[in-house]
Protein backbone atom coordinates (compact mmCIF):
# COMPACT_ATOMS: atom_id res chain seq x y z
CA UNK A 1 -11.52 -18.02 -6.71
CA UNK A 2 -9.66 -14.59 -8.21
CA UNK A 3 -9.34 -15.04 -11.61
CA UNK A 4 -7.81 -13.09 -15.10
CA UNK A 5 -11.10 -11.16 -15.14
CA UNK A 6 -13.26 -8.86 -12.84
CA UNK A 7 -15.71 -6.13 -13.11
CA UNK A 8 -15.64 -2.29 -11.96
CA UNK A 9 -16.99 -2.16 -8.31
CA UNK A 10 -16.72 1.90 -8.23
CA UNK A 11 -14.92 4.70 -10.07
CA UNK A 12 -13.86 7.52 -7.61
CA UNK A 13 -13.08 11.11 -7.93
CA UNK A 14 -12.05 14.39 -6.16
CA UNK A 15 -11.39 18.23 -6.12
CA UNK A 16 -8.20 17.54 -4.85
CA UNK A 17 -7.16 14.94 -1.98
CA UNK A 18 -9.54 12.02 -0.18
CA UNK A 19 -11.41 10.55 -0.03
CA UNK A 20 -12.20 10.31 -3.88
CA UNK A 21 -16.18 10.04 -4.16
CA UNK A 22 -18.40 7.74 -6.37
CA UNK A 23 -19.50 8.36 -9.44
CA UNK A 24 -21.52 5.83 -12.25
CA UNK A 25 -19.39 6.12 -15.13
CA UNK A 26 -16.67 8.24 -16.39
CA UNK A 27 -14.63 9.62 -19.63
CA UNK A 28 -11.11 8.37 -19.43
CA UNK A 29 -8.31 10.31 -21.14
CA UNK A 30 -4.85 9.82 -21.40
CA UNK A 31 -4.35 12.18 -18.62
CA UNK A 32 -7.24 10.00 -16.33
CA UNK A 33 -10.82 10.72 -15.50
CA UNK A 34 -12.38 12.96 -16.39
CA UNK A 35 -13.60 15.88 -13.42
CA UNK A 36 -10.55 13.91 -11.39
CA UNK A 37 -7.92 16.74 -9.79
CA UNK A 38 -5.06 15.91 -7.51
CA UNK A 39 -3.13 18.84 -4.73
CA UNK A 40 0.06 17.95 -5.07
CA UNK A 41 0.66 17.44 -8.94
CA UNK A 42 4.65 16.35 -8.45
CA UNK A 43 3.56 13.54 -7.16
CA UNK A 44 0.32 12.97 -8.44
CA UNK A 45 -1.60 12.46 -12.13
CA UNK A 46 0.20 12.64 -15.35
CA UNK A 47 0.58 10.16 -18.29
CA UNK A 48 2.46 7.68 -16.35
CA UNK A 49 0.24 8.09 -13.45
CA UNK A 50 -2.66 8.97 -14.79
CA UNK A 51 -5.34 6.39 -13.19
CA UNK A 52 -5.08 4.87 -9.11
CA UNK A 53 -6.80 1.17 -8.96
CA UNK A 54 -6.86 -0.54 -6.16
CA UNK A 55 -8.69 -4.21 -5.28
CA UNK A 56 -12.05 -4.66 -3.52
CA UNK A 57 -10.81 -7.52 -1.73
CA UNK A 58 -8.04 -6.07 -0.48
CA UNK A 59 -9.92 -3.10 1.03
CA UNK A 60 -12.13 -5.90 2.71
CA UNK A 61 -9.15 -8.02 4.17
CA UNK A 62 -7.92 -4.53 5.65
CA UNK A 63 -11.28 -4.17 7.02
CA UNK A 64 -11.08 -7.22 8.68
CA UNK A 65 -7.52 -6.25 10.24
CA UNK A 66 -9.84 -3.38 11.65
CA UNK A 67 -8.59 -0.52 9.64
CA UNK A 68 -11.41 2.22 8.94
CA UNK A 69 -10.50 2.05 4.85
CA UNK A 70 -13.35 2.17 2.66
CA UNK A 71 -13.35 1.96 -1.78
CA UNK A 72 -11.53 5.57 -2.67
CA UNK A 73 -10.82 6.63 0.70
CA UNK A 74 -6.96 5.96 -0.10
CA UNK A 75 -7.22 7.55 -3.64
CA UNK A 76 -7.84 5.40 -6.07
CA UNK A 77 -9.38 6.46 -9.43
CA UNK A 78 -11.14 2.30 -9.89
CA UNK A 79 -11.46 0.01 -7.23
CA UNK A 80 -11.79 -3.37 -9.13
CA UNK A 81 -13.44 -6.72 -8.13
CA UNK A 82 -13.09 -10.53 -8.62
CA UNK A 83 -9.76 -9.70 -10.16
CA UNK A 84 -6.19 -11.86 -9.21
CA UNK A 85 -4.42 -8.95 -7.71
CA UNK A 86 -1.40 -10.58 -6.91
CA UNK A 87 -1.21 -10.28 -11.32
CA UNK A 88 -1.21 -6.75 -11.50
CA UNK A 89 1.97 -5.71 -11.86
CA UNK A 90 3.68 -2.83 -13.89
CA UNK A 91 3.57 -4.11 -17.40
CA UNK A 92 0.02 -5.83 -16.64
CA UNK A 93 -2.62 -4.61 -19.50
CA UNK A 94 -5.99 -4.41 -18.43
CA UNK A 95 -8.94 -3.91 -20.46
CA UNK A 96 -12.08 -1.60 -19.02
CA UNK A 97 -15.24 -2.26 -20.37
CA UNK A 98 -15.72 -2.05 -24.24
CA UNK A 99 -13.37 1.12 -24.93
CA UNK A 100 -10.30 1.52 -22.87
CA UNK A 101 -7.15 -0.06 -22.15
CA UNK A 102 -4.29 0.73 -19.46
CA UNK A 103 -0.98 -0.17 -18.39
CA UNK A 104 0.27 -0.73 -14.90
CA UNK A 105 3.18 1.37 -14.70
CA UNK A 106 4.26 1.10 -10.82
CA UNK A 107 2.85 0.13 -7.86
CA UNK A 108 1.69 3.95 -5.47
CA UNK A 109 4.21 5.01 -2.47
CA UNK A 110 1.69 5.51 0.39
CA UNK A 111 1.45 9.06 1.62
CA UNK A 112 0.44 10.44 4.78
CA UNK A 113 -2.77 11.67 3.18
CA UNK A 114 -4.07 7.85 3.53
CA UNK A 115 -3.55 7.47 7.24
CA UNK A 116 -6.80 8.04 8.31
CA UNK A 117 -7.69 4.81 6.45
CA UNK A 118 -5.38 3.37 9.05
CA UNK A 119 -5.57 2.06 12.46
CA UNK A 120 -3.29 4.33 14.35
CA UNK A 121 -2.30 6.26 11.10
CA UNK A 122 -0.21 3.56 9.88
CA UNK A 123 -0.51 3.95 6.14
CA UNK A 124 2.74 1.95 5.43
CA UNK A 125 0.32 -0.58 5.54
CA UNK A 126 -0.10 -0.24 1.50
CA UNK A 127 3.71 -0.33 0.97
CA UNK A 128 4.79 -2.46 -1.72
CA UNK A 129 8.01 -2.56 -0.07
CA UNK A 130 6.60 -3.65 3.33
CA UNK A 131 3.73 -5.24 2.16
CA UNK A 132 4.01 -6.93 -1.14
CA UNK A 133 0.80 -7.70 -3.06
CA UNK A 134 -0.99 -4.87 -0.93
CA UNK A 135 -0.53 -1.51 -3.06
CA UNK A 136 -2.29 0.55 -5.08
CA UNK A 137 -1.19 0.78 -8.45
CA UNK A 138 -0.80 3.86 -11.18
CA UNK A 139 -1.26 3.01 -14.78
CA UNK A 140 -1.31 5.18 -17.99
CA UNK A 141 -3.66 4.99 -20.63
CA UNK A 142 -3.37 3.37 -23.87
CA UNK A 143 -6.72 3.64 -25.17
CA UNK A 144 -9.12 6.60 -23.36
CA UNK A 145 -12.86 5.94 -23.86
CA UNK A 146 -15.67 5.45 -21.45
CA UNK A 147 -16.11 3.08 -18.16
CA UNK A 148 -19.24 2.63 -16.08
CA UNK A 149 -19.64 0.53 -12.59
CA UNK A 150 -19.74 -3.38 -13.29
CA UNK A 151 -17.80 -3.12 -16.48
CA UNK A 152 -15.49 -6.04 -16.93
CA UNK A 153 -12.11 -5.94 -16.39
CA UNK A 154 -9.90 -8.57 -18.23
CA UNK A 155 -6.05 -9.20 -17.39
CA UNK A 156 -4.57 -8.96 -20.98
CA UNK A 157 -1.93 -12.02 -21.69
């Protein structure tokens, strides 16, 4: 059963573009991880867009559908586990670990960076749009600090 609270399956990061890669734990500032870089800035990072998180189980179900995705092959910063993703929503706080605190500010527009994640490049597949319940989300932090895999995530009321 998805509940209000999960944990931190992975934290990803890049250069620039994806996949994002694994990493342990991470420093989280108000501009997002620490060592994370995006290509195309415009539409990409920021405050307001400052961490990607997308759902474990989610990634799974679309592995199911046969689609090659795998945790931060479409980009996101934290792939999160056990949580009710169908509650994340723009407005949704969510508390990492001990030390920081986020805000859902949108759900992501799929790009055609994603589409090899995609059986037959269809990366509309994440479109909130299209889709709902299925995207990523971009959220901007209220309170950097530090995160590490298997830190708890809590749905704030």
């Amino acid at each position: 059963m998805m509940s209000r609270q999960g944990h931190v399956f992975q934290i990803n990061i890049s250069h620039g573009g994806v996949p994002k890669h694994p990493i342990r734990e991470a420093e989280v500032t108000r501009l997002g991880i620490v060592g994370d870089h995006q290509n195309d800035t415009e539409h990409h990072g920021g405050p307001e867009r400052a961490l990607c998180l997308f759902s474990l189980e989610r990634i799974l179900a679309l592995q199911a559908e046969g689609h090659p995705i795998f945790p931060g092959s479409t980009g996101e910063n934290i792939t999160v586990v056990g949580l009710d993703w169908s509650q994340v929503t723009a407005g949704t706080r969510l508390q990492l670990g001990d030390e920081v605190l986020i805000e859902v500010t949108r759900h992501t527009t799929p790009c055609a960076t994603i589409r090899d994640s995609f059986v037959g490049g269809n990366y509309s597949r994440l479109s909130q749009k299209r889709h709902p319940g299925w995207s990523r989300v971009y959220a901007r932090v209220l309170q950097p600090g530090r995160i590490r895999i298997g830190d708890t995530v809590r749905l704030l009321p």
